[in-house]
C-alpha atoms as a PDB file:
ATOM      1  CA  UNK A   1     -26.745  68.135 -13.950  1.00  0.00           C
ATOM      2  CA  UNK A   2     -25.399  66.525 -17.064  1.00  0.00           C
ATOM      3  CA  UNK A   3     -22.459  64.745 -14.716  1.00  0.00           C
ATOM      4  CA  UNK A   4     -24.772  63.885 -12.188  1.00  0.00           C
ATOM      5  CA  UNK A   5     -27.164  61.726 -14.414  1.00  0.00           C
ATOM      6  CA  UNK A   6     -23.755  60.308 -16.198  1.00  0.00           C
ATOM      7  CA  UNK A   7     -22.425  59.137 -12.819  1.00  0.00           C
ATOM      8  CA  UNK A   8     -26.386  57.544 -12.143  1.00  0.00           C
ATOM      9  CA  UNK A   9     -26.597  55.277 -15.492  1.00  0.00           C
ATOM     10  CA  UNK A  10     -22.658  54.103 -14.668  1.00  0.00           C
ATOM     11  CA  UNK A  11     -23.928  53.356 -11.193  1.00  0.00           C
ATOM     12  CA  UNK A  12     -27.168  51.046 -12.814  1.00  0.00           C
ATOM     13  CA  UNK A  13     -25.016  49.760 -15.339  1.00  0.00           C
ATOM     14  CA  UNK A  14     -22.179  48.495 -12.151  1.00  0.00           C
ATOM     15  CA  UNK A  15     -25.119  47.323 -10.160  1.00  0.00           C
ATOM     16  CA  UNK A  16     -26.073  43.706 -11.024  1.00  0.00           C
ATOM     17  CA  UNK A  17     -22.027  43.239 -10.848  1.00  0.00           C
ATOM     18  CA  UNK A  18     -22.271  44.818  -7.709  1.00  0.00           C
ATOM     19  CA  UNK A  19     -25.274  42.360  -6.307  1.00  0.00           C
ATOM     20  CA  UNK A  20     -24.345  39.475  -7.961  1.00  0.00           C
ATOM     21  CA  UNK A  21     -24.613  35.884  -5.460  1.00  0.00           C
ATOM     22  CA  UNK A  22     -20.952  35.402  -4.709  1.00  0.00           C
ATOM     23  CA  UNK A  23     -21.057  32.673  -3.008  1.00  0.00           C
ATOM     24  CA  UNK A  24     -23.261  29.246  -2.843  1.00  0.00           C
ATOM     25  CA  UNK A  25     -21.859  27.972   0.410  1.00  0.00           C
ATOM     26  CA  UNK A  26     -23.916  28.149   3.564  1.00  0.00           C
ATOM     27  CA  UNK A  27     -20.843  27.558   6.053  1.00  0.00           C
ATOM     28  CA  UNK A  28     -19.394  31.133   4.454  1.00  0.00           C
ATOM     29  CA  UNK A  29     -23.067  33.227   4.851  1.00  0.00           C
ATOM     30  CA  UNK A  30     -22.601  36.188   7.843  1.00  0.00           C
ATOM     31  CA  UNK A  31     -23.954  34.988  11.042  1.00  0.00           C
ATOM     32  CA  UNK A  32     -26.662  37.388  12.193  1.00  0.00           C
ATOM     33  CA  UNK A  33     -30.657  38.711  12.476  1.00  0.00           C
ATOM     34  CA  UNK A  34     -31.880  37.991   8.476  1.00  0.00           C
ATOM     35  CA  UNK A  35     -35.014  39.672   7.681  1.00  0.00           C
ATOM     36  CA  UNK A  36     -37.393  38.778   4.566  1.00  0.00           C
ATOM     37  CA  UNK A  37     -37.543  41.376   2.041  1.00  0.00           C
ATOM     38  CA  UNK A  38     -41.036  42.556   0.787  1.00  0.00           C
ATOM     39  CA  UNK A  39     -40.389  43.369  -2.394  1.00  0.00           C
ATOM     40  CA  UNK A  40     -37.869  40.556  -3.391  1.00  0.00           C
ATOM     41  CA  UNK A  41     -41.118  37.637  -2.011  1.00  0.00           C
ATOM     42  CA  UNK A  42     -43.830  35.754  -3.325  1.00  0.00           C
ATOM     43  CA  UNK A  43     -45.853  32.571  -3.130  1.00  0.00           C
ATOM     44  CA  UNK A  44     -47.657  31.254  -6.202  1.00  0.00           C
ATOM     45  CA  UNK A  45     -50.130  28.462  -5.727  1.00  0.00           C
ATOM     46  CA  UNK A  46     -51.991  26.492  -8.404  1.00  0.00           C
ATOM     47  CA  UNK A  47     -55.051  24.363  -7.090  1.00  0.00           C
ATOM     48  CA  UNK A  48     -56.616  21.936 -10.462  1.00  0.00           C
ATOM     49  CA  UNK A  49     -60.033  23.747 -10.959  1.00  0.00           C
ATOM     50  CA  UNK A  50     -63.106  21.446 -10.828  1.00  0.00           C
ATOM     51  CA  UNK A  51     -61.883  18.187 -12.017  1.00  0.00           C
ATOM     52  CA  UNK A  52     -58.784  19.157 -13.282  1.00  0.00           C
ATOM     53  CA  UNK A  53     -59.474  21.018 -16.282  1.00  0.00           C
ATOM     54  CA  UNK A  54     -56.507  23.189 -15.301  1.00  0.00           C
ATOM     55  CA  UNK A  55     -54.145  24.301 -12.617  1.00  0.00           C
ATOM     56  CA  UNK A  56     -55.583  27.397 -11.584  1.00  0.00           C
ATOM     57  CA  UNK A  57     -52.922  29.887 -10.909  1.00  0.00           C
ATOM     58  CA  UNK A  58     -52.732  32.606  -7.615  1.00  0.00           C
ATOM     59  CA  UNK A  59     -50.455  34.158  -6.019  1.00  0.00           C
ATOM     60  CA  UNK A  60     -50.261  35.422  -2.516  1.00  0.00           C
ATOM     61  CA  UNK A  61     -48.040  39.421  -2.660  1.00  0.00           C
ATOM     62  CA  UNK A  62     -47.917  40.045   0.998  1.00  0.00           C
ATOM     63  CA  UNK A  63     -44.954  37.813   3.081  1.00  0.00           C
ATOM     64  CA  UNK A  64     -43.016  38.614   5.886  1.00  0.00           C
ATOM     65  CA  UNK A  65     -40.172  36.617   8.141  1.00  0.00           C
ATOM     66  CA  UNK A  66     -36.802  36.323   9.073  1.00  0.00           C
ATOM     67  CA  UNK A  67     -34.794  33.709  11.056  1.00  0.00           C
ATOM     68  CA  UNK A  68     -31.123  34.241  13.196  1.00  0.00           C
ATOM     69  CA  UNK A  69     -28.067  32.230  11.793  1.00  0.00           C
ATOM     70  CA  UNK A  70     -25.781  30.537  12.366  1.00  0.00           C
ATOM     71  CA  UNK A  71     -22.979  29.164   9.808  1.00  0.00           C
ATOM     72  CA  UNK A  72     -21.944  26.495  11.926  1.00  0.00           C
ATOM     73  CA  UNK A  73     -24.812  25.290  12.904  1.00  0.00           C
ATOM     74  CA  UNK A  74     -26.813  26.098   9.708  1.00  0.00           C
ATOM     75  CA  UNK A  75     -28.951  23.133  10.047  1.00  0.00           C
ATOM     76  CA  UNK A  76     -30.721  24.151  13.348  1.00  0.00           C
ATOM     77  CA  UNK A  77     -31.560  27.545  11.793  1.00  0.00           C
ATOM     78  CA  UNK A  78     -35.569  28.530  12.597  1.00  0.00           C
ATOM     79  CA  UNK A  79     -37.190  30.357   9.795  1.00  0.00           C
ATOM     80  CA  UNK A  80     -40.857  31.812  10.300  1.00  0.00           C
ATOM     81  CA  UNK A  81     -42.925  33.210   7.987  1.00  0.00           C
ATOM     82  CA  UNK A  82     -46.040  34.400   7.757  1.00  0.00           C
ATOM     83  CA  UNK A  83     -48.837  35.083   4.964  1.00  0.00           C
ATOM     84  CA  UNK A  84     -51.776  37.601   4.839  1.00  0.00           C
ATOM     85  CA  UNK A  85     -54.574  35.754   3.311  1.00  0.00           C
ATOM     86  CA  UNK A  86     -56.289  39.114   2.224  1.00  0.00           C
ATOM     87  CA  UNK A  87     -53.302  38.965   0.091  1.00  0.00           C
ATOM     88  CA  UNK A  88     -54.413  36.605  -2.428  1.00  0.00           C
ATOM     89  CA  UNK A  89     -54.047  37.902  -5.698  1.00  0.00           C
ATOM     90  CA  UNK A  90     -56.015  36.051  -8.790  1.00  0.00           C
ATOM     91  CA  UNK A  91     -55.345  39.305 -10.986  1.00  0.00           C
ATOM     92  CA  UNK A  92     -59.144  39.922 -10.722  1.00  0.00           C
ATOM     93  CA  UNK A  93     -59.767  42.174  -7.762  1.00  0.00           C
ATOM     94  CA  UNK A  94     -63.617  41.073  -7.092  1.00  0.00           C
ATOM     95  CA  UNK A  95     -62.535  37.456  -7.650  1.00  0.00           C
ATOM     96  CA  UNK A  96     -59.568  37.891  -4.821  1.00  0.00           C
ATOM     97  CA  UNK A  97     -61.854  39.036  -2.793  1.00  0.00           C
ATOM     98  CA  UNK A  98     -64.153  36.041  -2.969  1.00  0.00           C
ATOM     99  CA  UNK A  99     -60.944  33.276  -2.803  1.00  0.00           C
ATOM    100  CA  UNK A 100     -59.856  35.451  -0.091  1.00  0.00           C
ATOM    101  CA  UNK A 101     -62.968  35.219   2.171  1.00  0.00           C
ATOM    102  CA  UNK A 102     -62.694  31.120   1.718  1.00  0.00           C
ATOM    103  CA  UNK A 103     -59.578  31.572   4.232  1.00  0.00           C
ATOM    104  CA  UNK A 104     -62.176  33.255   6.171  1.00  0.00           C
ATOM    105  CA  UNK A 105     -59.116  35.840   7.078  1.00  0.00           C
ATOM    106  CA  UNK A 106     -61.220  37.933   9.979  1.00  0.00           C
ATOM    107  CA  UNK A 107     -61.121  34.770  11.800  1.00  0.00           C
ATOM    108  CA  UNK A 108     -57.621  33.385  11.210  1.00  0.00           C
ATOM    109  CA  UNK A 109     -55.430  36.578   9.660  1.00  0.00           C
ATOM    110  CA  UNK A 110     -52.559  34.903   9.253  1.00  0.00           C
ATOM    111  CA  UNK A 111     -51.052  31.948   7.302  1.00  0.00           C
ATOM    112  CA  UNK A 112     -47.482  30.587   9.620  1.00  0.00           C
ATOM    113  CA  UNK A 113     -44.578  28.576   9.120  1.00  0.00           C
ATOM    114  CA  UNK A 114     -42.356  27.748  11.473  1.00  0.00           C
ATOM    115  CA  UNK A 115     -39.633  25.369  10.478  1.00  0.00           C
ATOM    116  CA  UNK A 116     -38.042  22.694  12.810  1.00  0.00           C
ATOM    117  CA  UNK A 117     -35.789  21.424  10.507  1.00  0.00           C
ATOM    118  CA  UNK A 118     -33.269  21.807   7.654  1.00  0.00           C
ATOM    119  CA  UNK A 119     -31.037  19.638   5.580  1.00  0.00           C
ATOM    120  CA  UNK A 120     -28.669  20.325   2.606  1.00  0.00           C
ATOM    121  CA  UNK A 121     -25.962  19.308   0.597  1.00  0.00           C
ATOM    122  CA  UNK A 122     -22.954  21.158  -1.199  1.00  0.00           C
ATOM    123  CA  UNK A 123     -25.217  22.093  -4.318  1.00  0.00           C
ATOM    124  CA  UNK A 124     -27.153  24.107  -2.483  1.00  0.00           C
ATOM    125  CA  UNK A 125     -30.481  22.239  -2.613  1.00  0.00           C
ATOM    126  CA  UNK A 126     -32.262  20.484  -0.107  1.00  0.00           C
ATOM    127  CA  UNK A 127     -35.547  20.114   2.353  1.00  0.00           C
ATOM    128  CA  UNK A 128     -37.096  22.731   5.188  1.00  0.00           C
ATOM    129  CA  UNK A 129     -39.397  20.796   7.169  1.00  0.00           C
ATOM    130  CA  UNK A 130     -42.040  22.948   9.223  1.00  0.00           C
ATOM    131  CA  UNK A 131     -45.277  23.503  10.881  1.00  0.00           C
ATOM    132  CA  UNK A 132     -47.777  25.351   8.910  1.00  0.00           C
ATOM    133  CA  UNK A 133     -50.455  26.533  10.125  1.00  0.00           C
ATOM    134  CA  UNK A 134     -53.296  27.437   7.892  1.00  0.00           C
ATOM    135  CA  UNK A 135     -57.209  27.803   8.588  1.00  0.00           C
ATOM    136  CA  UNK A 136     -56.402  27.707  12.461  1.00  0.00           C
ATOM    137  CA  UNK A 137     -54.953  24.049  11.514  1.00  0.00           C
ATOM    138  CA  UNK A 138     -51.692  23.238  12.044  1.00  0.00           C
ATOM    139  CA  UNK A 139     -49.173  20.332  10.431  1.00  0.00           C
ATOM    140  CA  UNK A 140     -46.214  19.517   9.314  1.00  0.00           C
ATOM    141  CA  UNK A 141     -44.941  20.259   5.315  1.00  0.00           C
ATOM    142  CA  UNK A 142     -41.276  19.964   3.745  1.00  0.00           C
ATOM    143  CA  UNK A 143     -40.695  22.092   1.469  1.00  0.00           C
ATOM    144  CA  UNK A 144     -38.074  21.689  -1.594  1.00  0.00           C
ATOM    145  CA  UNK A 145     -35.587  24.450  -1.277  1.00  0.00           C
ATOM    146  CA  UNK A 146     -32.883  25.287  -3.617  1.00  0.00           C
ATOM    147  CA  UNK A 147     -30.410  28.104  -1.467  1.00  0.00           C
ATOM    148  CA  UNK A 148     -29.393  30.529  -4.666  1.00  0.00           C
ATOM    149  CA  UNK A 149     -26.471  32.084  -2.902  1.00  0.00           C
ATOM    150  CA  UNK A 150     -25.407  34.989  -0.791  1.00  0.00           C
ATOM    151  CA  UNK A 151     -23.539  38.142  -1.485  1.00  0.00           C
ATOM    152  CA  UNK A 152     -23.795  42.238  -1.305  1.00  0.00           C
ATOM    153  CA  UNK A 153     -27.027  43.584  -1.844  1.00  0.00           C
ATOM    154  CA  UNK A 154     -27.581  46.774  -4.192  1.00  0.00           C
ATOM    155  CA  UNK A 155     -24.701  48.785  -5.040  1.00  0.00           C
ATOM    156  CA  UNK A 156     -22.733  46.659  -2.945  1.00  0.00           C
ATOM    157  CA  UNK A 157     -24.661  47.567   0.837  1.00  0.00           C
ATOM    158  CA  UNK A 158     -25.375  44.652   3.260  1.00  0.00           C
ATOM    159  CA  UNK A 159     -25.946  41.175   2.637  1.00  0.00           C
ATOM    160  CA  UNK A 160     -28.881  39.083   0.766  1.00  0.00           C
ATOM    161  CA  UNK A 161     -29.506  35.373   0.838  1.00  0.00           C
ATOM    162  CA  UNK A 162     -31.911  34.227  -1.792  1.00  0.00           C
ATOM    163  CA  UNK A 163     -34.085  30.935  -1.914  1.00  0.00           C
ATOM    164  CA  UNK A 164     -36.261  28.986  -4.024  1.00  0.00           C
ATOM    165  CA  UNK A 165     -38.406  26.364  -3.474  1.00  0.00           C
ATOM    166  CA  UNK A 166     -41.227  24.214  -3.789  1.00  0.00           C
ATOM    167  CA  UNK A 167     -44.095  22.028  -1.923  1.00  0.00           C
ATOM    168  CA  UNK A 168     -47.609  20.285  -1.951  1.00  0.00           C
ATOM    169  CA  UNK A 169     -50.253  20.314   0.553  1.00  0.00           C
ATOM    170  CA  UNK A 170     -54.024  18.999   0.666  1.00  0.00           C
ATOM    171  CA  UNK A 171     -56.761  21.794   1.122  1.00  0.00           C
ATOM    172  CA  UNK A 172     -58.656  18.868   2.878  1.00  0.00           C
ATOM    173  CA  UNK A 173     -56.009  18.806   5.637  1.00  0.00           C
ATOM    174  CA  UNK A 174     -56.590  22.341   6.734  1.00  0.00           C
ATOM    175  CA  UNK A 175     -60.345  22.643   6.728  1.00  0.00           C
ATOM    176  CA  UNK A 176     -60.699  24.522   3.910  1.00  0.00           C
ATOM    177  CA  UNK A 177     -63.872  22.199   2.475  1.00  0.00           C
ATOM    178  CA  UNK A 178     -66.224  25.397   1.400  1.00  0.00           C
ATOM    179  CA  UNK A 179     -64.487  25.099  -2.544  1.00  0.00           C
ATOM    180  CA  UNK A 180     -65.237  21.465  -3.238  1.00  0.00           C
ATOM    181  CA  UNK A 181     -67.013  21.783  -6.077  1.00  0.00           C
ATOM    182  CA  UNK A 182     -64.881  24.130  -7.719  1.00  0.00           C
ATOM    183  CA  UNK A 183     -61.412  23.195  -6.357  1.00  0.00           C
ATOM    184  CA  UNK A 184     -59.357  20.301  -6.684  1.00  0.00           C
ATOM    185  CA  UNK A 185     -57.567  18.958  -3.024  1.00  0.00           C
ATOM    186  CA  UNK A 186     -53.712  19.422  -4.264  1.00  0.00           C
ATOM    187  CA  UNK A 187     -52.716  22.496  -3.766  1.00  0.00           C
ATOM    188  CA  UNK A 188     -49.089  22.877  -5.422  1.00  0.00           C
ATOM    189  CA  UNK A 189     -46.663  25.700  -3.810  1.00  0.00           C
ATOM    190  CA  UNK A 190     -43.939  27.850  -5.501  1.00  0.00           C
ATOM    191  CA  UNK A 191     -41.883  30.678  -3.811  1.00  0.00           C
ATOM    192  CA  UNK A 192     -39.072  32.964  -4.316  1.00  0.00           C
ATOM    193  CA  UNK A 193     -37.772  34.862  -1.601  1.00  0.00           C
ATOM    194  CA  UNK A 194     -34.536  36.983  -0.487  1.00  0.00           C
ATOM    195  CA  UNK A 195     -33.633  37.525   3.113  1.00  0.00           C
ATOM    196  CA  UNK A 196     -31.344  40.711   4.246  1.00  0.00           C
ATOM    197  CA  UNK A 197     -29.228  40.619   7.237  1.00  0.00           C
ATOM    198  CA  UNK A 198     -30.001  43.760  10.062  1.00  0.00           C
END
């Protein structure tokens, strides 16, 4: 028993070795079927409350998406993703449920991008432009995305790609005009997100 939990703490202690990004350069990420993972997602979005007396701060937990690649062709690459608005998370659980029901969810469950469009250079950051659709109202976004790297997952199994990024949209845009008088129109965007291949 003794070796067994010795051999478990070495294997924690190898592991962020093990899963470290090792390499930044989208030409040399596995072609394949990526898949978004879960755990490793999130969206945060602040809107200015009222007339700005702050940047009120949510965040949405459940994500899901994937795209197929390409390395030579990175640039044509289609990611979709897709939201639950019942998701919405303001760390109050009564208050969640009241932002949430301004998405009017029963009516339009999901929150979709599709992206038509990607460009990059060699430091790894660059734009995803896309159709979102939000509030059964669709339009194009770009997004500011930073590509962290690829490499071995945990312990060394399969293969993560990791992103970060950024974006604005107007509330107005989508219909979403039942929060005036609390809400501000800007609604800024912040995500972090890792992809595994299949």
């Amino acid at each position: 028993m003794r070796a067994l939990v010795f051999a478990l703490v070495l294997a924690a202690a190898a592991a962020p070795a093990l899963a470290d990004p090792n390499t930044r350069d989208p030409a040399k990420v596995p072609a394949g079927a990526y898949e978004l993972d879960p755990r490793h997602a999130g969206l945060v979005v602040r809107i200015p409350h009222m007339g700005g007396f702050s940047r009120y701060t949510m965040r949405f937990n459940t994500l899901s998406g994937g795209f197929a690649y390409d390395p030579a062709n990175w640039q044509a690459t289609k990611v979709t993703l897709s939201i639950d608005p019942k998701s919405i998370d303001t760390g109050t659980p009564s208050f969640s449920k009241t932002v949430a029901g301004f998405f009017e969810p029963e009516k339009y469950p999901a929150i979709q991008f599709v992206s038509t469009s990607a460009q990059g250079g060699a430091d790894g950051h660059g734009t995803v432009t896309g159709d979102l659709t939000f509030h059964g109202v669709t339009r194009p976004v770009t997004l500011d995305v930073q590509y962290n790297g690829s490499g071995p997952g945990l312990l060394g199994a399969g293969t993560r790609l990791g992103f970060s990024g950024t974006g604005r949209i107007k509330r107005s845009d989508f219909g979403v005009d039942n929060v005036r008088q609390f809400a501000g129109d800007d609604i800024d965007l912040s995500f972090e997100i890792e992809f595994v291949r299949k």
